[in-house]
PDB file of N, CA and C in Angstrom:
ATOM      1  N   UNK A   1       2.036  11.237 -26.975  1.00  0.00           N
ATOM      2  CA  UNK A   1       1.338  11.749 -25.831  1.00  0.00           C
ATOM      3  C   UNK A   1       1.273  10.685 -24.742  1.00  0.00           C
ATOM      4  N   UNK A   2       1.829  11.493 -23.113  1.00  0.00           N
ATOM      5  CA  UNK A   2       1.648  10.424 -22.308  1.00  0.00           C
ATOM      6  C   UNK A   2      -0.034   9.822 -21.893  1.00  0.00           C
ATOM      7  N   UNK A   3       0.276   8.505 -21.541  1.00  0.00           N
ATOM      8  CA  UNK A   3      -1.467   8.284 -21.044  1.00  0.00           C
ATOM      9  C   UNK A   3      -1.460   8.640 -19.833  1.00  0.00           C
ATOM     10  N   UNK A   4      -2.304   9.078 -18.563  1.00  0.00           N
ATOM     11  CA  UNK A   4      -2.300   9.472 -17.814  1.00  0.00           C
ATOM     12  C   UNK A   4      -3.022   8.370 -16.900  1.00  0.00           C
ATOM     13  N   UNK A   5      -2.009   7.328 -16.772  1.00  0.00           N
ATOM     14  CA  UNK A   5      -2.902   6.154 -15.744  1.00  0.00           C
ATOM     15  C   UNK A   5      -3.225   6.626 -14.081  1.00  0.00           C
ATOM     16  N   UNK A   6      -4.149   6.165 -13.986  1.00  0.00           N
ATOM     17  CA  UNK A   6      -4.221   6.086 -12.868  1.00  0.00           C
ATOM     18  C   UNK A   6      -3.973   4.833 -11.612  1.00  0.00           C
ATOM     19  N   UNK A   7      -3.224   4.539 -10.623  1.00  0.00           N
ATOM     20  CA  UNK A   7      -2.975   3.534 -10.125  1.00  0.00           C
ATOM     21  C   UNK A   7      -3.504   3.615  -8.864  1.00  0.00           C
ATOM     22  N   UNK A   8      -3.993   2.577  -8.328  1.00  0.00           N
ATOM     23  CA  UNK A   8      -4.408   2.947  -7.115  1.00  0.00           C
ATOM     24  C   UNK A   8      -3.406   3.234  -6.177  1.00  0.00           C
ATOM     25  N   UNK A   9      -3.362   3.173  -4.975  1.00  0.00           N
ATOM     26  CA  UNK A   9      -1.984   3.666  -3.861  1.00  0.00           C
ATOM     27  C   UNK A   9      -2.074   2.144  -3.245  1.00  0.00           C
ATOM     28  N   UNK A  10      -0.964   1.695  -3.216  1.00  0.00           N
ATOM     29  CA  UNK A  10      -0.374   0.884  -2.301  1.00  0.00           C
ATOM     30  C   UNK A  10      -0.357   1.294  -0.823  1.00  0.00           C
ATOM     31  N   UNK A  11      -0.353   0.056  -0.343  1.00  0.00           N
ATOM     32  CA  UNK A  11      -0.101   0.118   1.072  1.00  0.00           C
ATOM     33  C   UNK A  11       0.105  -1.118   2.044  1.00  0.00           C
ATOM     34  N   UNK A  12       0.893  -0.358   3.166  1.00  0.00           N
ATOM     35  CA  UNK A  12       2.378  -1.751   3.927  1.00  0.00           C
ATOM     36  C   UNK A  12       1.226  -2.535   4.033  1.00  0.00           C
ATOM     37  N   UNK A  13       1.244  -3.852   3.956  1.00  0.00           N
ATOM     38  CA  UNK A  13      -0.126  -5.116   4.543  1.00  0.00           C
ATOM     39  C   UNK A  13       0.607  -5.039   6.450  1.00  0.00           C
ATOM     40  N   UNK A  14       1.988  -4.765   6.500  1.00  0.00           N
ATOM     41  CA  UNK A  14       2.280  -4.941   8.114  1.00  0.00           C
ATOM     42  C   UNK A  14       2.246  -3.998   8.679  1.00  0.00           C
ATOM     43  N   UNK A  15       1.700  -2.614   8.639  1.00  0.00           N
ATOM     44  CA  UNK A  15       1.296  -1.439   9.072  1.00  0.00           C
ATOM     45  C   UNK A  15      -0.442  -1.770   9.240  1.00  0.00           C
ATOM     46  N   UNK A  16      -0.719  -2.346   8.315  1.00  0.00           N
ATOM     47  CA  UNK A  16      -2.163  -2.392   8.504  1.00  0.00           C
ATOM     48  C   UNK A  16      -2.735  -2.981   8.857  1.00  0.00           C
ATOM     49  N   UNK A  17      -1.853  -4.510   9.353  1.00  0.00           N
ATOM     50  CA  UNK A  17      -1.709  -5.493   9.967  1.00  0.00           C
ATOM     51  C   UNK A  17      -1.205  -5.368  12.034  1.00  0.00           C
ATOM     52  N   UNK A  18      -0.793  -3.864  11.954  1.00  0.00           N
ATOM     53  CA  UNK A  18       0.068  -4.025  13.011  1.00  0.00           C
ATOM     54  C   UNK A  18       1.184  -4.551  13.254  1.00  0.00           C
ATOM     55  N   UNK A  19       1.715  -5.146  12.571  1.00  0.00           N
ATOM     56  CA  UNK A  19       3.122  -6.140  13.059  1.00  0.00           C
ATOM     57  C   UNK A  19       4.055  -5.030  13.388  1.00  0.00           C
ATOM     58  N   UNK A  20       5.011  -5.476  14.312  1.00  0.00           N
ATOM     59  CA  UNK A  20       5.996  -4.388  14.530  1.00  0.00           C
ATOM     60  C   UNK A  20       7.467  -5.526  14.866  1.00  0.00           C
ATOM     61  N   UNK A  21       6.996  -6.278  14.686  1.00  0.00           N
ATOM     62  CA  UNK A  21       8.924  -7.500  14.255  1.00  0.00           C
ATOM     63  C   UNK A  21       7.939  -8.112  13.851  1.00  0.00           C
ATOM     64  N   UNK A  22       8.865  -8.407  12.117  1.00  0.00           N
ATOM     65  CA  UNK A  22       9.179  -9.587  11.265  1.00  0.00           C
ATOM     66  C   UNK A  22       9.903 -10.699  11.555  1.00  0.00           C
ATOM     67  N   UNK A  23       9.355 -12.016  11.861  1.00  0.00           N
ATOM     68  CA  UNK A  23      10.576 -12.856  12.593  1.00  0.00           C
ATOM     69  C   UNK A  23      10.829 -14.158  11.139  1.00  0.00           C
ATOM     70  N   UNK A  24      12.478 -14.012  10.850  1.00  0.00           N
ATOM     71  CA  UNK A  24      12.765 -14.795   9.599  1.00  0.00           C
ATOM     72  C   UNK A  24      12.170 -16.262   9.316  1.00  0.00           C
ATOM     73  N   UNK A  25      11.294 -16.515  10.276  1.00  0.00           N
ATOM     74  CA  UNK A  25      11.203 -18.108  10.846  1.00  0.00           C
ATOM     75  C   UNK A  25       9.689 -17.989  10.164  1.00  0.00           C
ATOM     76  N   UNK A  26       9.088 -17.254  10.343  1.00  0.00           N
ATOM     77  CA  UNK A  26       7.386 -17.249   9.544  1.00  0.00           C
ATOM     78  C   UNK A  26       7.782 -16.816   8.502  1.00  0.00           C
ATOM     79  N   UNK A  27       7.797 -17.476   6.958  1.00  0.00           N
ATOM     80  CA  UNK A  27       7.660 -17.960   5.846  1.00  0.00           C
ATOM     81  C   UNK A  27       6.614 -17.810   5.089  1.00  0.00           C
ATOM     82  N   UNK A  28       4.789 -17.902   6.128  1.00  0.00           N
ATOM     83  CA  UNK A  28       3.910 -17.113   4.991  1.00  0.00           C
ATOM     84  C   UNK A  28       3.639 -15.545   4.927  1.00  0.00           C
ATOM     85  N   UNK A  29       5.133 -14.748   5.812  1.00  0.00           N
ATOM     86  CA  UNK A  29       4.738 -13.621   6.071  1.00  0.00           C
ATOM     87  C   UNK A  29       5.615 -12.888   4.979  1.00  0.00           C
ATOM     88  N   UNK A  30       6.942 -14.107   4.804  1.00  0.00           N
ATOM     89  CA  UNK A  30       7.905 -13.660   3.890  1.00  0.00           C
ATOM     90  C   UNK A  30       7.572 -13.931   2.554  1.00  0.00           C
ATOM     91  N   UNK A  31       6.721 -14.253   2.225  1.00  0.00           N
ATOM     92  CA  UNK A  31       6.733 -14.722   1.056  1.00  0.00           C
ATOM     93  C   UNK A  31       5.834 -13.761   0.183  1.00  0.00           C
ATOM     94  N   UNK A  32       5.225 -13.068   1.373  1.00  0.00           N
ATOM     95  CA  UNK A  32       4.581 -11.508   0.287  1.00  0.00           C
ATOM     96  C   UNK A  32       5.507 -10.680  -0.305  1.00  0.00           C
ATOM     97  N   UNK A  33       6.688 -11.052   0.177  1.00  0.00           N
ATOM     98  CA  UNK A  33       7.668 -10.163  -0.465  1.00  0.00           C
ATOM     99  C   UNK A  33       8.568 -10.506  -1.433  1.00  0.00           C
ATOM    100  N   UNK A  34       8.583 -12.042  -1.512  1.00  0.00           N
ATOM    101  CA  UNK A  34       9.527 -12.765  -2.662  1.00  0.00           C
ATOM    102  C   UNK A  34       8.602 -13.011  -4.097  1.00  0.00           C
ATOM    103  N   UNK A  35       9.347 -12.838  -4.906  1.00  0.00           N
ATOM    104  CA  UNK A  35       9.179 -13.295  -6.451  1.00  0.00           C
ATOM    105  C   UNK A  35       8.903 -14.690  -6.367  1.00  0.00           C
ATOM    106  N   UNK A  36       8.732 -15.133  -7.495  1.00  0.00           N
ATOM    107  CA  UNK A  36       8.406 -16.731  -7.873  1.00  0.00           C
ATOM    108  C   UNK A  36      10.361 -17.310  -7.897  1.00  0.00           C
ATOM    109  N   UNK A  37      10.884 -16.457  -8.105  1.00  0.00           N
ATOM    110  CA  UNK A  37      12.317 -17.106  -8.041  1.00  0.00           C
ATOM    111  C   UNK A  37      13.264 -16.532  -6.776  1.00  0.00           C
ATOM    112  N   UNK A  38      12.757 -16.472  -5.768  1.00  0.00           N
ATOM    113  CA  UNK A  38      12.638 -16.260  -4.478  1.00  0.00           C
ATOM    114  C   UNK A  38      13.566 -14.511  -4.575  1.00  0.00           C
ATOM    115  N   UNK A  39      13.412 -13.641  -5.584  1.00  0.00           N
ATOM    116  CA  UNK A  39      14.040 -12.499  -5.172  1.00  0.00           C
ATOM    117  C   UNK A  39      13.077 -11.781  -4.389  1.00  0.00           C
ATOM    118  N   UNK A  40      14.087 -10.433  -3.614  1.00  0.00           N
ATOM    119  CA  UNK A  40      13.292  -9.977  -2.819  1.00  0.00           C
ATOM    120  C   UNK A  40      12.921  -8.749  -3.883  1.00  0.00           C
ATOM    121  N   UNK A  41      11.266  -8.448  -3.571  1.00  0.00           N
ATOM    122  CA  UNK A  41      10.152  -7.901  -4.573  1.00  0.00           C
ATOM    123  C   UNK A  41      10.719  -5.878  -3.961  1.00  0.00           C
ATOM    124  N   UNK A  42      10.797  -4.971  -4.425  1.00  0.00           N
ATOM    125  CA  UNK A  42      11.140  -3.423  -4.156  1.00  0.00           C
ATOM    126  C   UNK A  42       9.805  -3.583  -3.718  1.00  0.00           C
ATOM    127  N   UNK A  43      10.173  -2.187  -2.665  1.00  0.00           N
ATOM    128  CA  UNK A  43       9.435  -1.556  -2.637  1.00  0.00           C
ATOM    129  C   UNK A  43       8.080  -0.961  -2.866  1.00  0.00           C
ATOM    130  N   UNK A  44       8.561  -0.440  -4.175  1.00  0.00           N
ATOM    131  CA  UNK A  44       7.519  -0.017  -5.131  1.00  0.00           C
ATOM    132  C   UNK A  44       6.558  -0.772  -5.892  1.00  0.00           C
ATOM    133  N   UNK A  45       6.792  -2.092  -5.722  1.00  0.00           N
ATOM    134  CA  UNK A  45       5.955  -3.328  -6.076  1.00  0.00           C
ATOM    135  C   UNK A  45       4.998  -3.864  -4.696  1.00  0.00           C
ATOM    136  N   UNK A  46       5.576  -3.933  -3.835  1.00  0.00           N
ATOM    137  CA  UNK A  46       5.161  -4.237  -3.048  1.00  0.00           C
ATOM    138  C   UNK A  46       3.964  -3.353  -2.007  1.00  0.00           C
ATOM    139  N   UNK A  47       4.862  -2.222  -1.866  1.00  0.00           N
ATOM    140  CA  UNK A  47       4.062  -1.253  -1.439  1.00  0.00           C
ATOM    141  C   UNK A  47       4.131  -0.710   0.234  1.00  0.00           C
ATOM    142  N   UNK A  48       5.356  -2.287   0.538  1.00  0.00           N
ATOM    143  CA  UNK A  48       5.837  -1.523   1.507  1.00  0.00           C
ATOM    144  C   UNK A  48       6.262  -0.607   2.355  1.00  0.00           C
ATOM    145  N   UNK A  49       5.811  -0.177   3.374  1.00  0.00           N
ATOM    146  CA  UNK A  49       6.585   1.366   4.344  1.00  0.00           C
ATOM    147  C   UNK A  49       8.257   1.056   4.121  1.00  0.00           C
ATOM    148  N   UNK A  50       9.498   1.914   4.426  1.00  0.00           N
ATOM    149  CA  UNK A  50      10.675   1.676   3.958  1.00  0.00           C
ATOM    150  C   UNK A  50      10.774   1.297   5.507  1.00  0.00           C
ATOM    151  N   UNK A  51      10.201   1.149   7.139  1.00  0.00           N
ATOM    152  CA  UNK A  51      11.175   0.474   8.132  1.00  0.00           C
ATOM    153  C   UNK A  51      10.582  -1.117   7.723  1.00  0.00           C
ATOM    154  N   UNK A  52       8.998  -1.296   7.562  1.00  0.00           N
ATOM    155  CA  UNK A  52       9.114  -2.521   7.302  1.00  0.00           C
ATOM    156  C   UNK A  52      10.127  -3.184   5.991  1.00  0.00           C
ATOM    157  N   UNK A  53      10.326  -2.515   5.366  1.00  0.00           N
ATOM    158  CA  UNK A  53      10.923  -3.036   3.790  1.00  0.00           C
ATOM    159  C   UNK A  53      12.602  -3.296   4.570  1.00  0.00           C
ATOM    160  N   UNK A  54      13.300  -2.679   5.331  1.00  0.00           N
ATOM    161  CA  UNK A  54      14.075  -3.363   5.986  1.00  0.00           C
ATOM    162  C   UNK A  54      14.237  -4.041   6.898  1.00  0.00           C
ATOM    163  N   UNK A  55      13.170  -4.409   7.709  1.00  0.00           N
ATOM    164  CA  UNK A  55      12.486  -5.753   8.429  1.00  0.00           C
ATOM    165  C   UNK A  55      12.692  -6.782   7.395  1.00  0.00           C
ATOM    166  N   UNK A  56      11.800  -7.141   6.514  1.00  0.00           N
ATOM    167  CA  UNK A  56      11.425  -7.800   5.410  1.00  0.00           C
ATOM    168  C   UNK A  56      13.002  -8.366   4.830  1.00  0.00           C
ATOM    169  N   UNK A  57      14.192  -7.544   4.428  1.00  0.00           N
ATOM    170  CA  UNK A  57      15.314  -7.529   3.566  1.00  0.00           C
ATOM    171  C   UNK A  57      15.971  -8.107   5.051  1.00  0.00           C
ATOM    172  N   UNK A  58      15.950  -7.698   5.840  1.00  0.00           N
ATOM    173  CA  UNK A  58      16.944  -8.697   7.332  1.00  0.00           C
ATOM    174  C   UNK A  58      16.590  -9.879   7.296  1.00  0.00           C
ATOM    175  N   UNK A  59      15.458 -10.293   6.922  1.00  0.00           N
ATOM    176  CA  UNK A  59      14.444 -11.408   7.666  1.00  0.00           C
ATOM    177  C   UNK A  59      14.422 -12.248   6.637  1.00  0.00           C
ATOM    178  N   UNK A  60      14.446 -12.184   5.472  1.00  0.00           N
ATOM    179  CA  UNK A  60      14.574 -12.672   4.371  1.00  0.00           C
ATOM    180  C   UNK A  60      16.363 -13.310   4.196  1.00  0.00           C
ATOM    181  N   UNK A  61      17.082 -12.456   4.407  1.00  0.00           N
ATOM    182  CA  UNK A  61      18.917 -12.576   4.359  1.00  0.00           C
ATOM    183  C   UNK A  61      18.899 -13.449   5.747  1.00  0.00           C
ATOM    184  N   UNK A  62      18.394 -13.372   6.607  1.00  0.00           N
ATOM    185  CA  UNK A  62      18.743 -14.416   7.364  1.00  0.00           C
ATOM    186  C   UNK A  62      17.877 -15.699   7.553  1.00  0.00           C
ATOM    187  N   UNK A  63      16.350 -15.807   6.732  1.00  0.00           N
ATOM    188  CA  UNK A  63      16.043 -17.432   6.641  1.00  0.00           C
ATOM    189  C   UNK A  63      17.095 -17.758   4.768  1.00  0.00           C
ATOM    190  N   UNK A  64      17.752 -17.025   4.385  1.00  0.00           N
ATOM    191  CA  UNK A  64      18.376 -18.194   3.364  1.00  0.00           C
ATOM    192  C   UNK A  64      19.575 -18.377   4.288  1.00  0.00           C
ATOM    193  N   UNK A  65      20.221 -17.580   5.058  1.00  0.00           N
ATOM    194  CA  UNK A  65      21.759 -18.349   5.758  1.00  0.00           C
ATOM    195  C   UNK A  65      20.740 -19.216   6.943  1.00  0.00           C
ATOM    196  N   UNK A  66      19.725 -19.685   7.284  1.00  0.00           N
ATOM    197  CA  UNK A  66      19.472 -20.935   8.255  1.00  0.00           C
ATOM    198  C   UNK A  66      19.038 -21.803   7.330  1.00  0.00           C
ATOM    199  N   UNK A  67      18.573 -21.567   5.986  1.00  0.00           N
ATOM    200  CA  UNK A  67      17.966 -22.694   4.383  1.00  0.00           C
ATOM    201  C   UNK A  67      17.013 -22.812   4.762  1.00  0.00           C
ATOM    202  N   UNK A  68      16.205 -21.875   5.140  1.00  0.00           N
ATOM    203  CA  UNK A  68      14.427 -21.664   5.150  1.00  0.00           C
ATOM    204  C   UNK A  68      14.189 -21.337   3.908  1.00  0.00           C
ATOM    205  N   UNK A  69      15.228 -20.391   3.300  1.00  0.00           N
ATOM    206  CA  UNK A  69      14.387 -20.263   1.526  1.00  0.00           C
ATOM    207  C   UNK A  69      16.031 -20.291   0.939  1.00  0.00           C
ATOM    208  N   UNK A  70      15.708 -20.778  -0.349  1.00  0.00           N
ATOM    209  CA  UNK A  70      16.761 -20.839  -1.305  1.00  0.00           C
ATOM    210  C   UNK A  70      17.474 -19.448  -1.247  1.00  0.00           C
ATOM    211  N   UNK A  71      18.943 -19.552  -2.137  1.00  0.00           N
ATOM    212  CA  UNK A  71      19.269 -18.418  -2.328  1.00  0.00           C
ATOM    213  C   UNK A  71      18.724 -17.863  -3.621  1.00  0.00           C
ATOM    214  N   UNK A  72      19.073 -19.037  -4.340  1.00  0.00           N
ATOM    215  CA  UNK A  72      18.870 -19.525  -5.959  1.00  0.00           C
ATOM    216  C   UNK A  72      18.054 -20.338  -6.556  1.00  0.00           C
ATOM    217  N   UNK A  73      16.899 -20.172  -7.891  1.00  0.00           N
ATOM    218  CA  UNK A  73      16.124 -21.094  -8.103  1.00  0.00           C
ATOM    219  C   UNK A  73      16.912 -21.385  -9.486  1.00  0.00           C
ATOM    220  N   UNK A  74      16.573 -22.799  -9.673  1.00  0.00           N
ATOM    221  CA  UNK A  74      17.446 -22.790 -11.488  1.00  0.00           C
ATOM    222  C   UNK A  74      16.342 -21.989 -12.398  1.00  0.00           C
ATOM    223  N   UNK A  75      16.758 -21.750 -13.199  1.00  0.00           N
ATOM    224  CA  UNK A  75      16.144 -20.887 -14.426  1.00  0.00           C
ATOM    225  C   UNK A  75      15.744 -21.879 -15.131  1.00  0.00           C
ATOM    226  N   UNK A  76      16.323 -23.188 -15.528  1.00  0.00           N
ATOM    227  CA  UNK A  76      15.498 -24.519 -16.203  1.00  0.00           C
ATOM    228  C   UNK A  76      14.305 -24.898 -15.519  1.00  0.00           C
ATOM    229  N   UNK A  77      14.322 -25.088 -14.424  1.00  0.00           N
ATOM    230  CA  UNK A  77      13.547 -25.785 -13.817  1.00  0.00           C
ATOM    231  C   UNK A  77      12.610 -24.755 -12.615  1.00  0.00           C
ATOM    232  N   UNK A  78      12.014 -23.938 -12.939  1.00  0.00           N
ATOM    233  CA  UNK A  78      11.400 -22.939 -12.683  1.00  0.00           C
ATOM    234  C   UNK A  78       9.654 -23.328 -12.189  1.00  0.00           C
ATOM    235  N   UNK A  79       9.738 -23.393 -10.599  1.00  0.00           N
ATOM    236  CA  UNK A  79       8.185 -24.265 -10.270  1.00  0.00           C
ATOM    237  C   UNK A  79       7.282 -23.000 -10.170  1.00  0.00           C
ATOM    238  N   UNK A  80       6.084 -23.508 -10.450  1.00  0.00           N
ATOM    239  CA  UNK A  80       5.085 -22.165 -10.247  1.00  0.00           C
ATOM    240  C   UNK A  80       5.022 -21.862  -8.987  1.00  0.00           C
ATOM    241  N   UNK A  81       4.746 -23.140  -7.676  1.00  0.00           N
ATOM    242  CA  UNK A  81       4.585 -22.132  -6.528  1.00  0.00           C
ATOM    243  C   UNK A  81       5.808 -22.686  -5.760  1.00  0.00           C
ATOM    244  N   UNK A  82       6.836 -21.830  -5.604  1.00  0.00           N
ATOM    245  CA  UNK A  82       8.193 -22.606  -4.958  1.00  0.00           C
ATOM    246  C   UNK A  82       7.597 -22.631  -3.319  1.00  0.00           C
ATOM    247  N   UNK A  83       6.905 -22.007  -2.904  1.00  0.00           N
ATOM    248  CA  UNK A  83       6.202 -22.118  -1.345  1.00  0.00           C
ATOM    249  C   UNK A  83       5.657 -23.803  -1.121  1.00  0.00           C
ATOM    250  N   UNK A  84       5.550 -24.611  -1.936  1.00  0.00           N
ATOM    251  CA  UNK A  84       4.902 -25.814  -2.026  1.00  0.00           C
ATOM    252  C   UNK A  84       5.802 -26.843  -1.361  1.00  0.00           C
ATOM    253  N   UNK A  85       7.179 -26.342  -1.900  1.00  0.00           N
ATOM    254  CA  UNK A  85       8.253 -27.347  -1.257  1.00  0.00           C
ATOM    255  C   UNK A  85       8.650 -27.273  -0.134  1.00  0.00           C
ATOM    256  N   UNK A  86       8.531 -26.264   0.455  1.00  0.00           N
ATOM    257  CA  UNK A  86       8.887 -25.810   1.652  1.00  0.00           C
ATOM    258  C   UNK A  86       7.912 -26.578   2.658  1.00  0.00           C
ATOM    259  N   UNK A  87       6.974 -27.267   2.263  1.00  0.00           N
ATOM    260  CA  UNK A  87       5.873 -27.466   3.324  1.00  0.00           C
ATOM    261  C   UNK A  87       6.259 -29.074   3.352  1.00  0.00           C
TER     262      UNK A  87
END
């Protein structure tokens, strides 16, 4: 028998925030959207609207081609907050 969870509803933080451009260069805006091994987090985790979620996926693909964020973290050497180095 399924359990019947209940989840609360997500929702965009940049809709509710107002933002209307993501610019690749602000880093604590991108980083609501990256994993601990800098992937970019769906959607459905996040809770993103789908125009911001491709704001977010542009903005993200273009601070790793300027090396604002890694492409790749090693899997050995795995830091808890990779945002730390960046500063």
């Amino acid at each position: 028998m399924a359990d019947n969870k209940k989840f609360k509803k997500r929702y965009c933080k940049y809709c509710e925030a107002k933002i209307d451009h993501i610019d690749y260069k602000d880093l604590s805006l991108l980083k609501l959207s990256l994993s601990e091994r800098f992937k970019i987090m769906p959607r459905r985790l996040t809770g993103n609207c789908k125009n911001h979620q491709e704001m977010v996926t542009v903005a993200i693909k273009r601070a790793r081609h300027t090396a604002l964020i890694p492409y790749i973290v090693d899997r050995k050497n795995v830091v808890e907050n990779p945002f730390e180095i960046l500063k």
